[in-house]
Protein backbone atom coordinates (compact mmCIF):
# COMPACT_ATOMS: atom_id res chain seq x y z
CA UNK A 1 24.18 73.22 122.47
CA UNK A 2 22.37 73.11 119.64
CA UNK A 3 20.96 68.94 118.54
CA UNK A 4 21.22 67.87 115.57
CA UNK A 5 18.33 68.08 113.41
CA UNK A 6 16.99 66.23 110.65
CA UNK A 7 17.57 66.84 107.15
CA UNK A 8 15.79 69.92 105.57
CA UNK A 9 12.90 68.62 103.21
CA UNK A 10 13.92 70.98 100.60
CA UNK A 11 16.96 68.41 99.56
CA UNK A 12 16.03 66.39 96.81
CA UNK A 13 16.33 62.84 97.66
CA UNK A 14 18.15 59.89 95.38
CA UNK A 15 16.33 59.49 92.41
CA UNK A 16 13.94 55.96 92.32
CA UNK A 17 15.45 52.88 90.04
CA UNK A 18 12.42 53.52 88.12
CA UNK A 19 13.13 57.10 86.98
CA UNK A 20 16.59 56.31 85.92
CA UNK A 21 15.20 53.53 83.42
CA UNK A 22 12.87 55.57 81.22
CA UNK A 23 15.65 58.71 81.82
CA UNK A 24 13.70 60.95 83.54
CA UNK A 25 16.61 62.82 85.32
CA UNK A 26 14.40 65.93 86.64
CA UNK A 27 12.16 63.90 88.41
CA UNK A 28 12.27 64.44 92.14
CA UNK A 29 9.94 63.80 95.28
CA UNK A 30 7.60 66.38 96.67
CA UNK A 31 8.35 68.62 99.63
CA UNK A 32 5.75 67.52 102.65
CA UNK A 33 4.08 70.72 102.65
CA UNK A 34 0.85 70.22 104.08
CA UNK A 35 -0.40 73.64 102.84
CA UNK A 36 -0.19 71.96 99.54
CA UNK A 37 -3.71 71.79 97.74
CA UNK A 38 -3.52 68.36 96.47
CA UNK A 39 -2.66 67.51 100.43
CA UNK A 40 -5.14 70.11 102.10
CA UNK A 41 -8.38 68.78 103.57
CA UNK A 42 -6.65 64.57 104.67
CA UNK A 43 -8.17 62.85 107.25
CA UNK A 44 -6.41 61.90 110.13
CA UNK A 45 -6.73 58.19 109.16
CA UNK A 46 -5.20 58.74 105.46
CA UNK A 47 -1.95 58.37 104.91
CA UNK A 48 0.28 61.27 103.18
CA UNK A 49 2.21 59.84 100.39
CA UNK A 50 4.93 61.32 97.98
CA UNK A 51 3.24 63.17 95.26
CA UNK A 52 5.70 64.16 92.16
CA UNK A 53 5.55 67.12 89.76
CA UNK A 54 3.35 65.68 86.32
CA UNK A 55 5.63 64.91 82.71
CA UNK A 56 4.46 68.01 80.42
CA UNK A 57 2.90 66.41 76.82
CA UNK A 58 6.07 66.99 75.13
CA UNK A 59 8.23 65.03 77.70
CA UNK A 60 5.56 62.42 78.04
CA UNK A 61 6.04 61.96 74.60
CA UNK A 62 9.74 61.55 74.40
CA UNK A 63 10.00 59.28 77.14
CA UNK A 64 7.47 56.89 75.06
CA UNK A 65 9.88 57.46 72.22
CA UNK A 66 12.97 56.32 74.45
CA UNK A 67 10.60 52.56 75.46
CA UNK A 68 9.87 52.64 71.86
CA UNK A 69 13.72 52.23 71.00
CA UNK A 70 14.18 55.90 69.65
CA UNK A 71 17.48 57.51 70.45
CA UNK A 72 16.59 61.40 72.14
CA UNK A 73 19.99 61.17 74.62
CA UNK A 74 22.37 63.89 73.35
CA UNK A 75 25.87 62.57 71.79
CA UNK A 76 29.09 64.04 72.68
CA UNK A 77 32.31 64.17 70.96
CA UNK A 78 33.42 60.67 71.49
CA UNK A 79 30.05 59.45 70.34
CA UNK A 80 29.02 58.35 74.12
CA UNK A 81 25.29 58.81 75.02
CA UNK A 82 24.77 61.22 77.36
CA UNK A 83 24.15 60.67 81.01
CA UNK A 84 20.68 60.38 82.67
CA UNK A 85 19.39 58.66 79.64
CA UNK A 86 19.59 54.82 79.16
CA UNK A 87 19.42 53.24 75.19
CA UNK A 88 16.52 50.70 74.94
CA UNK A 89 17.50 47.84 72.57
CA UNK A 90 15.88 48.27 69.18
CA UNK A 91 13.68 44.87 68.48
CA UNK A 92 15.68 42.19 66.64
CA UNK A 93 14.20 41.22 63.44
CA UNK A 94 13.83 37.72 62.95
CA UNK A 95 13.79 36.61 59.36
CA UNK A 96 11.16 34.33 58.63
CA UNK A 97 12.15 30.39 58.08
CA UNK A 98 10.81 29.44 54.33
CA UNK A 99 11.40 29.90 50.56
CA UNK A 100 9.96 32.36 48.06
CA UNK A 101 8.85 31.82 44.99
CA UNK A 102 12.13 32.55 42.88
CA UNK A 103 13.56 29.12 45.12
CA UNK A 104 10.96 26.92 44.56
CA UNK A 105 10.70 27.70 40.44
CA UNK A 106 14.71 26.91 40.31
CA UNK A 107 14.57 24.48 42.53
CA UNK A 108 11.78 22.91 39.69
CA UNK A 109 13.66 23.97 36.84
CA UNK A 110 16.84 22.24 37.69
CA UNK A 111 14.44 18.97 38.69
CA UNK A 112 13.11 18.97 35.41
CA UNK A 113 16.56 19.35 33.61
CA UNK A 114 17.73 16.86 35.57
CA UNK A 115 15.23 14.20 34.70
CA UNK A 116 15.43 15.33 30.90
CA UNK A 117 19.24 14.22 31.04
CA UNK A 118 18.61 10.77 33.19
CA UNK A 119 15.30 10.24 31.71
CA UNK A 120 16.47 7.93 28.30
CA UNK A 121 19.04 5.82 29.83
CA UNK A 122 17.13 5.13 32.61
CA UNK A 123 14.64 3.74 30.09
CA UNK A 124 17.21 2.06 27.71
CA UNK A 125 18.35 -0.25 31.37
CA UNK A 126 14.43 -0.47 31.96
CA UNK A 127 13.93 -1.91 28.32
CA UNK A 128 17.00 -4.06 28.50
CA UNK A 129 16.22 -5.39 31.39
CA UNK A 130 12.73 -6.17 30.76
CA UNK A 131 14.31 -8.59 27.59
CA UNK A 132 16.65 -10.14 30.18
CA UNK A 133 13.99 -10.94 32.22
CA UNK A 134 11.92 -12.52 29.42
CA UNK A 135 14.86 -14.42 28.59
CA UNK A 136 15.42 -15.85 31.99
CA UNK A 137 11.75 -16.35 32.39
CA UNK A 138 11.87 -18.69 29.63
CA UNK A 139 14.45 -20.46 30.50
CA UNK A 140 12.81 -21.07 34.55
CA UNK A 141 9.97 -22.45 32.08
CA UNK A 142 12.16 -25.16 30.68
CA UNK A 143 14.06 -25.49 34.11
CA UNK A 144 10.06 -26.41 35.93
CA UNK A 145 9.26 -28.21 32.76
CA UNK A 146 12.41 -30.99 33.57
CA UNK A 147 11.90 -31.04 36.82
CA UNK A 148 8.11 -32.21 36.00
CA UNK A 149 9.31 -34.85 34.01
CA UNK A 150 11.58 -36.07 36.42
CA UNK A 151 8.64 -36.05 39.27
CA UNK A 152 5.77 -37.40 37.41
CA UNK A 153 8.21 -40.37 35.18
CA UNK A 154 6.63 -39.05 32.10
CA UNK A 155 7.56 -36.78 29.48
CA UNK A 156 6.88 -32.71 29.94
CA UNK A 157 8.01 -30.26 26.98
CA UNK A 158 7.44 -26.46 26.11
CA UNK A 159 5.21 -26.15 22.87
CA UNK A 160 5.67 -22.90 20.95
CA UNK A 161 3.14 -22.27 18.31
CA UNK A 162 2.95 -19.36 15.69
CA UNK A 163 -0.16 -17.46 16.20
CA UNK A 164 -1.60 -14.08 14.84
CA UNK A 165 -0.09 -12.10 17.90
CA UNK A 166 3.08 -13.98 17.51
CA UNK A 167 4.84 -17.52 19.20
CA UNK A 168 3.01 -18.35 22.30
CA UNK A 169 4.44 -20.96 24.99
CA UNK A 170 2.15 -24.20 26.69
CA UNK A 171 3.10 -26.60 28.86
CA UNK A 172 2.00 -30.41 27.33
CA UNK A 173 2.18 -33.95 29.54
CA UNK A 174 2.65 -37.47 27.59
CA UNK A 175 -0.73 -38.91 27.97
CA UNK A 176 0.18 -42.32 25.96
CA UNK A 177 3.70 -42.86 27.08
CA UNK A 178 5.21 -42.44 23.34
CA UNK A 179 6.28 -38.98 24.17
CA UNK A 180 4.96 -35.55 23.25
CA UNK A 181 3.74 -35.11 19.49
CA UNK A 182 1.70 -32.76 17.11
CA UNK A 183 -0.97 -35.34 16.64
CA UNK A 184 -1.18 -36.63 20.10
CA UNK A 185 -1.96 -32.65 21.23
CA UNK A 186 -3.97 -32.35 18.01
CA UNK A 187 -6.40 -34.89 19.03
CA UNK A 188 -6.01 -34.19 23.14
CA UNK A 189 -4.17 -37.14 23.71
CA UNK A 190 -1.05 -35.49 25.08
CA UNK A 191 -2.92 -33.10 27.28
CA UNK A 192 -1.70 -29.64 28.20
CA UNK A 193 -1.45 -28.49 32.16
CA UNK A 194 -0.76 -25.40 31.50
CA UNK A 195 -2.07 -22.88 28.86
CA UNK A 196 -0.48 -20.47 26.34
CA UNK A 197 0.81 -17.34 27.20
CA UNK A 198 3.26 -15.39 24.87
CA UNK A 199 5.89 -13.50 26.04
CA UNK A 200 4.72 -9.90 24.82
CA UNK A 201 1.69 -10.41 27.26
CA UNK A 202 4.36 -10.65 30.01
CA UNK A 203 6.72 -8.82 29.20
CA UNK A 204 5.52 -5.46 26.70
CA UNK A 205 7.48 -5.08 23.73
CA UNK A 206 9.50 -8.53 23.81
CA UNK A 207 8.59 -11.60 22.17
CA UNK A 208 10.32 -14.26 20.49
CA UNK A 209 11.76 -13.63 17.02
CA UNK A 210 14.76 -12.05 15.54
CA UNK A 211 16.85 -8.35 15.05
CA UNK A 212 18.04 -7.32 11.59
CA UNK A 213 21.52 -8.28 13.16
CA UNK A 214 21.01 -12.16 14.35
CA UNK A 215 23.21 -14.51 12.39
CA UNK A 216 20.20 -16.98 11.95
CA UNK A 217 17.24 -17.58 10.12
CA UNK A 218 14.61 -18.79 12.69
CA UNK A 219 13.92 -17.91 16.02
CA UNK A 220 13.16 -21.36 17.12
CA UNK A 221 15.58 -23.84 16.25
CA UNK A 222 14.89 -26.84 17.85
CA UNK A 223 15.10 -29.93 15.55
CA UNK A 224 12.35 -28.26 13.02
CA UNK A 225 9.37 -28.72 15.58
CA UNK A 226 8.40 -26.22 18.08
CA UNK A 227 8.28 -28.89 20.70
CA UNK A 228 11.30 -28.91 23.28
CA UNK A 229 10.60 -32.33 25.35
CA UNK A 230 12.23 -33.51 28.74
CA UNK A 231 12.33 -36.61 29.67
CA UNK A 232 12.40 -38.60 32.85
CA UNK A 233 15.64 -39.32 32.81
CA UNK A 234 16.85 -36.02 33.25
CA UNK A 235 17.27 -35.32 28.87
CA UNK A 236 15.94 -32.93 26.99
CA UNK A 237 15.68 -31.84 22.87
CA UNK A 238 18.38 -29.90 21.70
CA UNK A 239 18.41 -26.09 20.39
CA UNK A 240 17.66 -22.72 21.05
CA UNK A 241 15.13 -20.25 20.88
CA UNK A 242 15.68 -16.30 20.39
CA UNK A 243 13.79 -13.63 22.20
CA UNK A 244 14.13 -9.82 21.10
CA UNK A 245 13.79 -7.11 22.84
CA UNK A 246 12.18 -3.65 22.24
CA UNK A 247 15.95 -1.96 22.25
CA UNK A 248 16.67 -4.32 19.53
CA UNK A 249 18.62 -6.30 22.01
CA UNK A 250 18.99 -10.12 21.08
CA UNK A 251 19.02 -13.07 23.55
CA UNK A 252 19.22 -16.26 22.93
CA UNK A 253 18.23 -19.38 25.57
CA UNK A 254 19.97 -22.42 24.65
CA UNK A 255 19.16 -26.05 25.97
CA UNK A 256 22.45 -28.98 26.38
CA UNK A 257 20.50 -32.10 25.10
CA UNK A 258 22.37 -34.49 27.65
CA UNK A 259 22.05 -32.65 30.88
CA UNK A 260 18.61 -30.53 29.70
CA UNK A 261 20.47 -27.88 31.36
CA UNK A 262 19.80 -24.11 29.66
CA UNK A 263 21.94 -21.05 29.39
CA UNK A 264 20.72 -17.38 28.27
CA UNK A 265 23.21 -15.04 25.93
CA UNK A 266 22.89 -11.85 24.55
CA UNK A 267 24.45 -11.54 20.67
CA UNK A 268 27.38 -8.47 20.26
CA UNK A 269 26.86 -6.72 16.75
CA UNK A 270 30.05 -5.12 16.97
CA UNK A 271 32.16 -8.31 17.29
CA UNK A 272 29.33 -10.72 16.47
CA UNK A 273 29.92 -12.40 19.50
CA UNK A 274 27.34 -14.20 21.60
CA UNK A 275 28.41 -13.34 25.40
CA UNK A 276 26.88 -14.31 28.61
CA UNK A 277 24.19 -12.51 29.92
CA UNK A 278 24.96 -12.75 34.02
């Protein structure tokens, strides 16, 4: 009887993981010849090892092709790949995160359009506020002024005087107990605590006077002086005094004799209508 015997080198053995990945379906191991020339002349203490058959130039060069992500499998009929060759993904392109240059000049254009269309009503509120705000800073002026005269038991008023840059406003004191007067500041009698300052300085393009459109004649109107006195017992002079605005906006601060109390409108040309300005 005849044992069995082991495999004949000459089969070719099950190609390597490696070989199937770049598609190299030809590749195969070496028979152990050792007549071969590469294996001719070992020493007995080196170890034989598998030698394979070397990639000609032109296969070399397709099988970089393949890693590169070019397609050399052959296509059949139904448009499957062939076998022994395996598709390596083509690199995903990535598109840059940014803008170019056409999106940032639109994005400026439209900016700029946008601004030329808000631009002059934001500044018509800006310059009607700006003549509120000189209104109501007058009238905290007359509000501190009371409340002086009610502290210090001696009369305090607001003297507006016409000067080459227009009505400017000072704070007096009674020095001589006969209440604020033209002659008593005149001579420094009724002495002033604290100095002019005219609205326009303040507040650019407001100041006290009149629009084409008032229905008056003066902008201060209070009892043909420009003195407007409080008294210690809580009084004050009667009238009002305009400020206009740079929009031609008019506003008007108005002092109740009895109570000293004051109140700031703006005037309505269309309905000539003086309406409250809160």
């Amino acid at each position: 009887m005849k044992s069995c015997g082991t495999a004949p080198h000459s089969l070719v053995e099950s190609e390597p993981w490696w070989a199937q990945l770049v598609g190299a379906s030809r590749v195969h191991l070496h028979q152990h010849d050792a007549n071969h020339p590469l294996k001719s002349g070992r020493g007995s203490d080196e170890r034989s090892r598998n030698w394979r058959e070397e990639f000609s130039e032109a296969e070399a060069a397709r099988d970089r092709d393949v890693c590169e992500g070019w397609k050399h499998e052959t296509v059949d009929d139904s448009g499957l790949a062939g076998r022994g060759h395996l598709r390596c993904p083509r690199p995903v392109a990535v598109s840059a995160l940014g803008f170019t240059a056409l999106d940032i000049v639109f994005a400026a254009a439209t900016l700029c359009v946008l601004m030329a269309v808000a631009m002059p009503q934001a500044m018509s509120t800006v310059t009607r506020s700006r003549g509120l705000a000189a209104a109501r800073y007058l009238a905290a002026r007359m509000a501190l002024a009371r409340g002086q005269a009610v502290s210090r038991s001696t009369t305090v008023a607001l003297y507006l005087r016409e000067e080459p840059t227009g009505i400017s406003i000072s704070t007096i004191q009674d020095g001589n107990r006969n209440g604020v007067r033209t002659r008593d500041i005149d001579l420094q009698i009724d002495r002033t605590t604290e100095e002019a300052v005219a609205l326009s300085d303040l507040f650019p393009g407001v100041e006290i006077g009149l629009t084409p459109e008032a229905p008056v004649d003066d902008a201060v109107q209070l009892g043909g002086t420009g003195i407007l006195s409080f008294t210690p017992h809580g009084t004050a002079t009667s009238g009002s005094v305009y400020v206009r605005g740079r929009d031609g906006t008019q506003w008007v601060v108005r002092v109740l004799g009895v109570t000293a109390r004051s109140r700031v409108l703006r005037y309505v040309p269309a309905t000539r209508e003086w309406v409250s300005a809160s």
